[in-house]
N, C-alpha and C. Protein backbone atom coordinates (compact mmCIF):
# COMPACT_ATOMS: atom_id res chain seq x y z
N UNK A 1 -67.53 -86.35 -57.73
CA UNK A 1 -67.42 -87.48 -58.63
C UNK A 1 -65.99 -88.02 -58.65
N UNK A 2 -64.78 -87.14 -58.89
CA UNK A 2 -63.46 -87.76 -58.40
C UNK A 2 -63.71 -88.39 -57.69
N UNK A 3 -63.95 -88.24 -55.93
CA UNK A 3 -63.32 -88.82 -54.85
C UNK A 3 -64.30 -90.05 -55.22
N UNK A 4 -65.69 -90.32 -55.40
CA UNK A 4 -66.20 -91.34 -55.87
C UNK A 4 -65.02 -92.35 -56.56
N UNK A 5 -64.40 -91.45 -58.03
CA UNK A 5 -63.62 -92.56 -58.32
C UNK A 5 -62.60 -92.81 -57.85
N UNK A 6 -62.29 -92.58 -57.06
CA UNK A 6 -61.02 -93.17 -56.37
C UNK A 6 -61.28 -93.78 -55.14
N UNK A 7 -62.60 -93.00 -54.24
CA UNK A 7 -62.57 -94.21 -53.60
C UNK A 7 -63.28 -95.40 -54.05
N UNK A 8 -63.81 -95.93 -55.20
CA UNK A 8 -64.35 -96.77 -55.60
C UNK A 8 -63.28 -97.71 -56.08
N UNK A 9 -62.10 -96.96 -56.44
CA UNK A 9 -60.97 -97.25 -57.63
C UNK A 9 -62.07 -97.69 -58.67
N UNK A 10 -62.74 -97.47 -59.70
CA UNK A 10 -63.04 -98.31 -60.77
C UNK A 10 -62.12 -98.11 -62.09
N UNK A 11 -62.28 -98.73 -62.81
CA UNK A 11 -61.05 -98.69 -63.98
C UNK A 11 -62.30 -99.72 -65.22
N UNK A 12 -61.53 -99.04 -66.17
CA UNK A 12 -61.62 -99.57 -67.49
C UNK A 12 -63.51 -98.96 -67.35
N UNK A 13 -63.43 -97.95 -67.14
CA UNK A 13 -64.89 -97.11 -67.41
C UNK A 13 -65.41 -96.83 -68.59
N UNK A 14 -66.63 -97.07 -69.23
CA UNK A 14 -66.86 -96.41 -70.13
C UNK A 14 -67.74 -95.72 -69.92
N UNK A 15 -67.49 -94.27 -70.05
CA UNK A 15 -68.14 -92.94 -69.82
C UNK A 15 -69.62 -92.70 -70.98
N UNK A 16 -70.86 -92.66 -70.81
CA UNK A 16 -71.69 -92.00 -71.62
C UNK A 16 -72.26 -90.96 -70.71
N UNK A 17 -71.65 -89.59 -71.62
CA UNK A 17 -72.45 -88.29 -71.16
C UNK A 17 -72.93 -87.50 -72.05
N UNK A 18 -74.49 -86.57 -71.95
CA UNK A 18 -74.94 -86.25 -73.08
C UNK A 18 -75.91 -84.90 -72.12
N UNK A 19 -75.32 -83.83 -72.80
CA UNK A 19 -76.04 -82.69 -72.34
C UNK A 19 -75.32 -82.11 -71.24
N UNK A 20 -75.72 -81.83 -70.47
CA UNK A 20 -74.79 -81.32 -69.19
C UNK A 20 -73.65 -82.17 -68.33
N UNK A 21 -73.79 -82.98 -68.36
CA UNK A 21 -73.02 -84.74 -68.06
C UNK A 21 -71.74 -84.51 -68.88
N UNK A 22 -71.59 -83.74 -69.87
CA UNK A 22 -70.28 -83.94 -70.75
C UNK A 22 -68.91 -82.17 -69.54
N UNK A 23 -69.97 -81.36 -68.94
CA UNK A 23 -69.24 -80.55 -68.38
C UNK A 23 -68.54 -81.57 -67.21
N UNK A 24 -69.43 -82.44 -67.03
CA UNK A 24 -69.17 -83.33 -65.40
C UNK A 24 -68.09 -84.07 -66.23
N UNK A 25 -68.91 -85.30 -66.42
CA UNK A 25 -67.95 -86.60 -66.70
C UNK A 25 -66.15 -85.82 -67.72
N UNK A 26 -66.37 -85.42 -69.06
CA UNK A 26 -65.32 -84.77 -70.00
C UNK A 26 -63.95 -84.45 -69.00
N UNK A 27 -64.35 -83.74 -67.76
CA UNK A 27 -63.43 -83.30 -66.85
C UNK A 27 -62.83 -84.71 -65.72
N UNK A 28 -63.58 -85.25 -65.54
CA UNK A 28 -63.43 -86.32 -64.79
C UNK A 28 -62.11 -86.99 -65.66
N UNK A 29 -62.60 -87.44 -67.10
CA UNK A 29 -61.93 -87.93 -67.92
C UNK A 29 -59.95 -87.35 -67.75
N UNK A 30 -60.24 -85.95 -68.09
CA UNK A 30 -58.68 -85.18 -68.57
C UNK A 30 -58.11 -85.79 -66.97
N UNK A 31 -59.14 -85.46 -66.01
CA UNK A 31 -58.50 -85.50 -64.61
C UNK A 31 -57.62 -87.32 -64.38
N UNK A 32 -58.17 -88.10 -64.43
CA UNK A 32 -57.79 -89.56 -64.57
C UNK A 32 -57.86 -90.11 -66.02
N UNK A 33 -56.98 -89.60 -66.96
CA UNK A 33 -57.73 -90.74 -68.28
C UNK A 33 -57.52 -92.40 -68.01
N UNK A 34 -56.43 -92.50 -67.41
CA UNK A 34 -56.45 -93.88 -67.53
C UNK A 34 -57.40 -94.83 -66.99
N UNK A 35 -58.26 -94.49 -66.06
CA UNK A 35 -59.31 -95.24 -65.54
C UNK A 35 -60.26 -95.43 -66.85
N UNK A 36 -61.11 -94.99 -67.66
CA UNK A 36 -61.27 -94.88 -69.06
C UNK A 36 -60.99 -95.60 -70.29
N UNK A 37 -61.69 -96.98 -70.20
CA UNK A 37 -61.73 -97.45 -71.39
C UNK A 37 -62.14 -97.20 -72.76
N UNK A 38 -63.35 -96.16 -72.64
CA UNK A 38 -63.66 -95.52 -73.85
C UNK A 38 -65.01 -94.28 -73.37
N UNK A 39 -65.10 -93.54 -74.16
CA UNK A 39 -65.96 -92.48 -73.89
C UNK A 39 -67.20 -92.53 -74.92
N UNK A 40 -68.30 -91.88 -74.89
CA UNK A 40 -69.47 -91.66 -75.40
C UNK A 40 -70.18 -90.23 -75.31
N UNK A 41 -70.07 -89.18 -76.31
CA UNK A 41 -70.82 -88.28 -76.06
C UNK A 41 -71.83 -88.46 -76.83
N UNK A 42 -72.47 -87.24 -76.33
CA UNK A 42 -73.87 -87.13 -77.20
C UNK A 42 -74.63 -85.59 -76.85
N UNK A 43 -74.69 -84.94 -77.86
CA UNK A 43 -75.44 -83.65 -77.43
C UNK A 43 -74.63 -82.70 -75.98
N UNK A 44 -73.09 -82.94 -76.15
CA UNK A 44 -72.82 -81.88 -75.32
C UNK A 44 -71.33 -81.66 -75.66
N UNK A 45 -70.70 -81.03 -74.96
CA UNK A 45 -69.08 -80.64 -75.22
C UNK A 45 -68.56 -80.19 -73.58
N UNK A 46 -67.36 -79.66 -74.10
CA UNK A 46 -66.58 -78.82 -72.47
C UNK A 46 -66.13 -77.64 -73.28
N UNK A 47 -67.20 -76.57 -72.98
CA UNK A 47 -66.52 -75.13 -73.23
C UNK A 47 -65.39 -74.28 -72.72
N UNK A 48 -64.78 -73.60 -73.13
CA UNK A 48 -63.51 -73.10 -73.15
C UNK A 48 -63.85 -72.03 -72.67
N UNK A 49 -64.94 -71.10 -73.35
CA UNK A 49 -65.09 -69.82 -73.51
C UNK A 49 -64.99 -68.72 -74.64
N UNK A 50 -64.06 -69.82 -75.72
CA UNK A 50 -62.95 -68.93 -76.51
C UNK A 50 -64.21 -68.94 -77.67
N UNK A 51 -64.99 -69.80 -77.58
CA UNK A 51 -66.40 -69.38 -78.75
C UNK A 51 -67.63 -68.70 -78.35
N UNK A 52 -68.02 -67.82 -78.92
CA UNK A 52 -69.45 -67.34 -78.58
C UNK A 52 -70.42 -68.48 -78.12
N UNK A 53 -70.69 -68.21 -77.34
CA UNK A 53 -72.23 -68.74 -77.13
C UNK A 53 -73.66 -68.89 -77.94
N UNK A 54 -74.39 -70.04 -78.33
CA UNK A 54 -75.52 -69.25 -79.08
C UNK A 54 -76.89 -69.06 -78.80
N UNK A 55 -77.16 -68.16 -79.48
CA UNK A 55 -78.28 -67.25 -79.13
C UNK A 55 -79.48 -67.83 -77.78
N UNK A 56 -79.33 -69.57 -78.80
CA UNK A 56 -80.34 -70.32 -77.67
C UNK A 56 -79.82 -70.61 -76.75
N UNK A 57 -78.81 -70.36 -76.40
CA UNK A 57 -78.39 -71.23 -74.66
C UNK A 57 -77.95 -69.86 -74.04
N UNK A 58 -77.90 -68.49 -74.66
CA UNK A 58 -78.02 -67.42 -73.92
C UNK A 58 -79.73 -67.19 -73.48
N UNK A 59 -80.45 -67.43 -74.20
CA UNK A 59 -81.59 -67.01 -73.90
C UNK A 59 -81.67 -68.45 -72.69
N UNK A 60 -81.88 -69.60 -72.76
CA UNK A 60 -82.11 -70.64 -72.14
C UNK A 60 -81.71 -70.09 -70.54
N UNK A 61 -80.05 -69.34 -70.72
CA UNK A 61 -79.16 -69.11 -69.49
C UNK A 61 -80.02 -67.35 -68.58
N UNK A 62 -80.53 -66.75 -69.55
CA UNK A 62 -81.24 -65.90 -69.20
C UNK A 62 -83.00 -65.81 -68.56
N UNK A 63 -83.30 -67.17 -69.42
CA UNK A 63 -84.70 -67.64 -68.32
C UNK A 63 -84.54 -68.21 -67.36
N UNK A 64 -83.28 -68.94 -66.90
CA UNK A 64 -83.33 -69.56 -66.35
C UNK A 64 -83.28 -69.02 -64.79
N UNK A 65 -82.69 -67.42 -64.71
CA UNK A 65 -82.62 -66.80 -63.75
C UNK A 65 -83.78 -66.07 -63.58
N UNK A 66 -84.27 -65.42 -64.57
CA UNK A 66 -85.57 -64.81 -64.33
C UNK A 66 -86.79 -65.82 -63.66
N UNK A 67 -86.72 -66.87 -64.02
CA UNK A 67 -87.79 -67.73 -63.81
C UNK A 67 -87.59 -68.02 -62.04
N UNK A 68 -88.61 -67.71 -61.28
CA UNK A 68 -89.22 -68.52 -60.15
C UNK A 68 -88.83 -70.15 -60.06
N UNK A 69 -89.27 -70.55 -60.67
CA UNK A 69 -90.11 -71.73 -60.86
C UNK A 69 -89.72 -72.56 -62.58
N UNK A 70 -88.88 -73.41 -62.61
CA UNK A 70 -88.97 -73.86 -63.78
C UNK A 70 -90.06 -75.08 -64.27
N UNK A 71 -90.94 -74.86 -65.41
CA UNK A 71 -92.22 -75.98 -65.52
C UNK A 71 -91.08 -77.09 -66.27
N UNK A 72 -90.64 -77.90 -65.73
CA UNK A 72 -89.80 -78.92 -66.50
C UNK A 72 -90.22 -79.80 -67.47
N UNK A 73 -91.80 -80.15 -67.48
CA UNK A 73 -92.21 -80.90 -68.28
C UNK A 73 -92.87 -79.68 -69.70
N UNK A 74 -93.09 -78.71 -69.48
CA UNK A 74 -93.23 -78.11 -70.64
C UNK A 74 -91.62 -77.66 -71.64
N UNK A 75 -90.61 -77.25 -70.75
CA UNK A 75 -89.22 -76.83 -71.32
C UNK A 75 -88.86 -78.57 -72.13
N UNK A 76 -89.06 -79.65 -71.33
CA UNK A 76 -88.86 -80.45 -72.14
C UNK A 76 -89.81 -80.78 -73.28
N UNK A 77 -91.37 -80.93 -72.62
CA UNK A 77 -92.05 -81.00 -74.06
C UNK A 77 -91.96 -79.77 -75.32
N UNK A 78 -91.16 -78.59 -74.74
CA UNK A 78 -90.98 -77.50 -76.16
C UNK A 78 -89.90 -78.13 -77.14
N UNK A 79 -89.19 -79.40 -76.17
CA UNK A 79 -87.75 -79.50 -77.67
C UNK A 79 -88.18 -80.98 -77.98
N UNK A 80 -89.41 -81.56 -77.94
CA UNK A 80 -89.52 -82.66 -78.54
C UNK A 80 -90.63 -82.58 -79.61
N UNK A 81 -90.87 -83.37 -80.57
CA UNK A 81 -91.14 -83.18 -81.86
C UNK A 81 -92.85 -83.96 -81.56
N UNK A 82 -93.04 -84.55 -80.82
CA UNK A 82 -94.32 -84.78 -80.49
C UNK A 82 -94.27 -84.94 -79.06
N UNK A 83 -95.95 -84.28 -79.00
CA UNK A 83 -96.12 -84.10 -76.89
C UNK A 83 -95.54 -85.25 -76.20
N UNK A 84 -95.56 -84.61 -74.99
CA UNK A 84 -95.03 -85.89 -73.74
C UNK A 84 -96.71 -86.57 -73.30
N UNK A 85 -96.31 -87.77 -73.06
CA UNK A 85 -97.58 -88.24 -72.28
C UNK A 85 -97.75 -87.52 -71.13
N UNK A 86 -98.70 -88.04 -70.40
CA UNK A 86 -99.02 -87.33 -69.07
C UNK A 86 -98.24 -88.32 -68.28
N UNK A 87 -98.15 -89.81 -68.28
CA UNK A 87 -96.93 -90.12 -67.42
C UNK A 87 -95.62 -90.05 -67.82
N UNK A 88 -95.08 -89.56 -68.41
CA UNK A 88 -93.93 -89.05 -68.98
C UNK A 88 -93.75 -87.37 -68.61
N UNK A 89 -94.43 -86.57 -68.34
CA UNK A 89 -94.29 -85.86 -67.85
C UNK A 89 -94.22 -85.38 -66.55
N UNK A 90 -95.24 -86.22 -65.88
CA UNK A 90 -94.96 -86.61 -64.27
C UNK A 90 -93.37 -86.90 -63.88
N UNK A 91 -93.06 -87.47 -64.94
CA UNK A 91 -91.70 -88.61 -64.80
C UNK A 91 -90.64 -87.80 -64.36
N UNK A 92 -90.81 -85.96 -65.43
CA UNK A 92 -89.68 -85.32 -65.74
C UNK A 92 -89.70 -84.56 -64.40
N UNK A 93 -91.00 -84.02 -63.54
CA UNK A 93 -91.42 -83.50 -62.63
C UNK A 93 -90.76 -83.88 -61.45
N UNK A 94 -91.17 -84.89 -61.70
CA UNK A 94 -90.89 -85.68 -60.19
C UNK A 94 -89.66 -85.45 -58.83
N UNK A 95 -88.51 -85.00 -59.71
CA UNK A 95 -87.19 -85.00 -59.34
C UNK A 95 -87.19 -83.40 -58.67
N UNK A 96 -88.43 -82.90 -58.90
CA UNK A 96 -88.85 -81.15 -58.27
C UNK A 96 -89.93 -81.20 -58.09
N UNK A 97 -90.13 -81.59 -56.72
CA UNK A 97 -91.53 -81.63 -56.52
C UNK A 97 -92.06 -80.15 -55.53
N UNK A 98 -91.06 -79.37 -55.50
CA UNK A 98 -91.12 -77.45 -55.39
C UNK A 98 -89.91 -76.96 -56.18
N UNK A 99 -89.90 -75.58 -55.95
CA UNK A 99 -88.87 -74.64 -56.77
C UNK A 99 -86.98 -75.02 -55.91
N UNK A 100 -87.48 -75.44 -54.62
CA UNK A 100 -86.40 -75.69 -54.28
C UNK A 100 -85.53 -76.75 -54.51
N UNK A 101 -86.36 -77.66 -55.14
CA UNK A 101 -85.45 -78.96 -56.21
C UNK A 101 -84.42 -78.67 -57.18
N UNK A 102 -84.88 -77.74 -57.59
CA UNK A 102 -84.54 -76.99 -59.09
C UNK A 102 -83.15 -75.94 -58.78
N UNK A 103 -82.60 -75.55 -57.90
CA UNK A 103 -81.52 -75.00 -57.49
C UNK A 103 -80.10 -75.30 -58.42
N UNK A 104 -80.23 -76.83 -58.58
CA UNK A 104 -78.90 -76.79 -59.51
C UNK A 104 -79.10 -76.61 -60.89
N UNK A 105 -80.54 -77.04 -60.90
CA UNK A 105 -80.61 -76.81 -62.80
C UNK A 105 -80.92 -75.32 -62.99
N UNK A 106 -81.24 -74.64 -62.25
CA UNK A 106 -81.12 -72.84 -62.13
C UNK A 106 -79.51 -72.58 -62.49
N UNK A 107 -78.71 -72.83 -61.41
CA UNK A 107 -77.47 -72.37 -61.23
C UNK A 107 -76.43 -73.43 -62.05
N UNK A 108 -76.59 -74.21 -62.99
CA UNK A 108 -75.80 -74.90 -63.58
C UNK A 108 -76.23 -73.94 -65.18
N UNK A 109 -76.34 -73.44 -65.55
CA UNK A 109 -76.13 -72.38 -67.02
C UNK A 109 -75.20 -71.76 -66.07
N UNK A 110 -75.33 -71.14 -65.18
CA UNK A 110 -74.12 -69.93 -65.07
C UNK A 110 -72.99 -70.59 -64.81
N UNK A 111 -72.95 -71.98 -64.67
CA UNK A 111 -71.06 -72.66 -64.58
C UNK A 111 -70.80 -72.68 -65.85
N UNK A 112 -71.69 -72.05 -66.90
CA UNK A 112 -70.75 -73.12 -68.29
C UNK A 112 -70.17 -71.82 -68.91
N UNK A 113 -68.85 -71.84 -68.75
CA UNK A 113 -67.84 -70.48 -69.61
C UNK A 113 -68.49 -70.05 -71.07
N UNK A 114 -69.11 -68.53 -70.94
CA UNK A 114 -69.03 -67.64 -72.12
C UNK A 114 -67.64 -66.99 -72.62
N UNK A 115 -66.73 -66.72 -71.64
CA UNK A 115 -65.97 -66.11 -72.09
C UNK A 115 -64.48 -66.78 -71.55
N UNK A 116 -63.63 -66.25 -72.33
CA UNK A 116 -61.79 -67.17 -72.24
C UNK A 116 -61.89 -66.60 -70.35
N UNK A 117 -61.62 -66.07 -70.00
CA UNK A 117 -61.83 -65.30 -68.83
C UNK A 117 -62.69 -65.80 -67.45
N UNK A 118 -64.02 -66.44 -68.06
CA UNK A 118 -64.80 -67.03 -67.10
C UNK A 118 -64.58 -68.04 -66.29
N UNK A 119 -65.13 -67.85 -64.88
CA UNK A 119 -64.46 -68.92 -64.11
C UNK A 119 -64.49 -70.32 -64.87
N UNK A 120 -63.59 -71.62 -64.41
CA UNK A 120 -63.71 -72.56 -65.15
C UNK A 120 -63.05 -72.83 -66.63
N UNK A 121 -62.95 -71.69 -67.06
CA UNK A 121 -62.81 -71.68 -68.84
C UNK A 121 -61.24 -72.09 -69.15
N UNK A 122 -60.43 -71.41 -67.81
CA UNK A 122 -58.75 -71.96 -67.80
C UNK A 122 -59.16 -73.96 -67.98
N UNK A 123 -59.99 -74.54 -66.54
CA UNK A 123 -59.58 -75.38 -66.22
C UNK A 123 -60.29 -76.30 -67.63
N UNK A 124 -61.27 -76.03 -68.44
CA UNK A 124 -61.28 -76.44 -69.57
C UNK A 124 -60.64 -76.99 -70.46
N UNK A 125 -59.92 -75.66 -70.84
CA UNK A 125 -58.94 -75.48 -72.06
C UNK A 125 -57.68 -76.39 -71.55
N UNK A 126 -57.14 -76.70 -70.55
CA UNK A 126 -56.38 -77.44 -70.00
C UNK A 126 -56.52 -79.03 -69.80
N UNK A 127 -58.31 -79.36 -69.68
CA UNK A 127 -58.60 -80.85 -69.67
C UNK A 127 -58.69 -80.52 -71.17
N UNK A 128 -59.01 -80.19 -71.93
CA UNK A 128 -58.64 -80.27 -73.79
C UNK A 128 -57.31 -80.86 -74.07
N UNK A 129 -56.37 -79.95 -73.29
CA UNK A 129 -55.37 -80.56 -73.82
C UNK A 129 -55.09 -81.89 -73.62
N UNK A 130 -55.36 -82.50 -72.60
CA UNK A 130 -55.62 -83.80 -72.16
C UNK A 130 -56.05 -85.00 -73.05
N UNK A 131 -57.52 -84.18 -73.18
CA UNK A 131 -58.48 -84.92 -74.07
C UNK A 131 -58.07 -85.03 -75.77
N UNK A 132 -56.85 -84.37 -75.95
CA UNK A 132 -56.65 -84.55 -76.93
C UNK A 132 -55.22 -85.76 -77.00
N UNK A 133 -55.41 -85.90 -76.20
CA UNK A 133 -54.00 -87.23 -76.44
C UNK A 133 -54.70 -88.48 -75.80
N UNK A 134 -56.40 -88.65 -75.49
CA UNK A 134 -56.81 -89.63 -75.70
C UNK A 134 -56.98 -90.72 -76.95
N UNK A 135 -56.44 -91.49 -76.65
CA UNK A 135 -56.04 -92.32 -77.58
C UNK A 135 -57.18 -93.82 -77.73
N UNK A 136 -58.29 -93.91 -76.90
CA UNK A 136 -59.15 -95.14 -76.87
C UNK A 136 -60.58 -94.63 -77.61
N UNK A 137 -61.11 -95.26 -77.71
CA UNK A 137 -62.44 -95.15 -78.92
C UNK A 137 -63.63 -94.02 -78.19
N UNK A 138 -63.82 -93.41 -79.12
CA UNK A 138 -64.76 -92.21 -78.61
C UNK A 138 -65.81 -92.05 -79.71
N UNK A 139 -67.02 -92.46 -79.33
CA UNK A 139 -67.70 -92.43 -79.89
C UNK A 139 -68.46 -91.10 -79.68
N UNK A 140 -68.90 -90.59 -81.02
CA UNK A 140 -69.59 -89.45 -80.76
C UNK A 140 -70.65 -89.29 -81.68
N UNK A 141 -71.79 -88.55 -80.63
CA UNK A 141 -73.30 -88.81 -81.23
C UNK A 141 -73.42 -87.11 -81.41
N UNK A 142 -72.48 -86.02 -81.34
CA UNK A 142 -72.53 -85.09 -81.53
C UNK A 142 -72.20 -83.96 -82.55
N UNK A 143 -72.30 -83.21 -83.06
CA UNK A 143 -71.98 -82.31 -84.14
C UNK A 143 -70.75 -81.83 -83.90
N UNK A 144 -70.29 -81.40 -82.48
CA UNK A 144 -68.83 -81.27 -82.08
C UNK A 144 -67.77 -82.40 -81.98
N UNK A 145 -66.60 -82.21 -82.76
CA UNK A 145 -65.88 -82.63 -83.12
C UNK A 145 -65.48 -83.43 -81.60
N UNK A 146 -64.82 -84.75 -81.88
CA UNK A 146 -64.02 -85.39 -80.78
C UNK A 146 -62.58 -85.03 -80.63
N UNK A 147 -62.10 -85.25 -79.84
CA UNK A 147 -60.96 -84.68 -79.45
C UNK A 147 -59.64 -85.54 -80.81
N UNK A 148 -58.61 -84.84 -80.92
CA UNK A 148 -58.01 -85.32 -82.09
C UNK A 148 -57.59 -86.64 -81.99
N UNK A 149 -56.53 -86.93 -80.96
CA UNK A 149 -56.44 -88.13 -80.93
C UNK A 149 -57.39 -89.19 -80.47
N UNK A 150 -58.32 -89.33 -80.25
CA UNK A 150 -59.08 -90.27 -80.14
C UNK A 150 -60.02 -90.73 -81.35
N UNK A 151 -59.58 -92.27 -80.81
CA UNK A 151 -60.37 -93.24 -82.22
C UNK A 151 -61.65 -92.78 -82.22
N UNK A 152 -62.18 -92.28 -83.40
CA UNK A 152 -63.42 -92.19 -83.45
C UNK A 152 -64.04 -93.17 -84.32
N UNK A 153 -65.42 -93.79 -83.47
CA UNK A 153 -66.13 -94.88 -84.43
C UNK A 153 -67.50 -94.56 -84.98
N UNK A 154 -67.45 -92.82 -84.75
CA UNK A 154 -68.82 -92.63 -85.80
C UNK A 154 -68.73 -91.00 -85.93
């Protein structure tokens, strides 16, 4: 995704990432802020390590290896509050149409730092520091706090 932005050069970006997208894009950010007109999270953060993990994204990180085969349209229809249609579930499918699709969403729980120690968890705590002398509007749709200096508009 760097070399994307640079060889694209784009500038004055506004970033929306939400869920796993905040380990990607968040880092992108510390790495170039100035390309970055304003940011958008939603439902995710950049872990450090330096906090426990909870219970549900250990267990989530622990099926995720045991499992063969992830059913994607049931893991998603378990966290929504009414069923998926049947083309809405096709929808979620689609992108794994065998077990061998599914390789990065297997092996993407084990990139995200449990511990200060874990690979990654330095280069974190280091785009934090970054992210904290962002200074342009950051909107956040999340329960985790935005970084200090940045304008927050919700």
């Amino acid at each position: 995704m760097a070399s994307f932005l640079e060889q694209t050069n784009l500038r004055r970006i506004t970033l929306v990432c939400q869920d796993w997208g905040g380990l990607i894009g968040l880092r992108l950010v510390a790495r170039d802020p100035d390309r970055f007109a304003r940011v958008v999270t939603a439902n995710t953060g950049l872990p450090t390590g330096q906090a426990k993990p909870s219970p549900a994204f250990l267990r989530w990180r622990r099926f995720s290896q045991k499992s063969s085969e992830l059913d994607i349209p049931f893991i998603i229809g378990s966290a929504c509050v009414n069923p998926l249609s049947d083309e809405a579930a096709q929808g979620y499918a689609a992108p794994f149409p065998t077990a061998a699709y599914q390789a990065g969403a297997k092996v993407f729980p084990l990139l995200v730092p449990i511990s200060p120690d874990y690979p990654s968890a330095a280069e974190n705590r280091q785009a934090w520091e970054v992210l904290k002398q962002f200074k342009r509007p950051w909107l956040n749709g999340t329960r985790r706090p935005a970084p200090m200096g940045a304008r927050r508009l919700f």
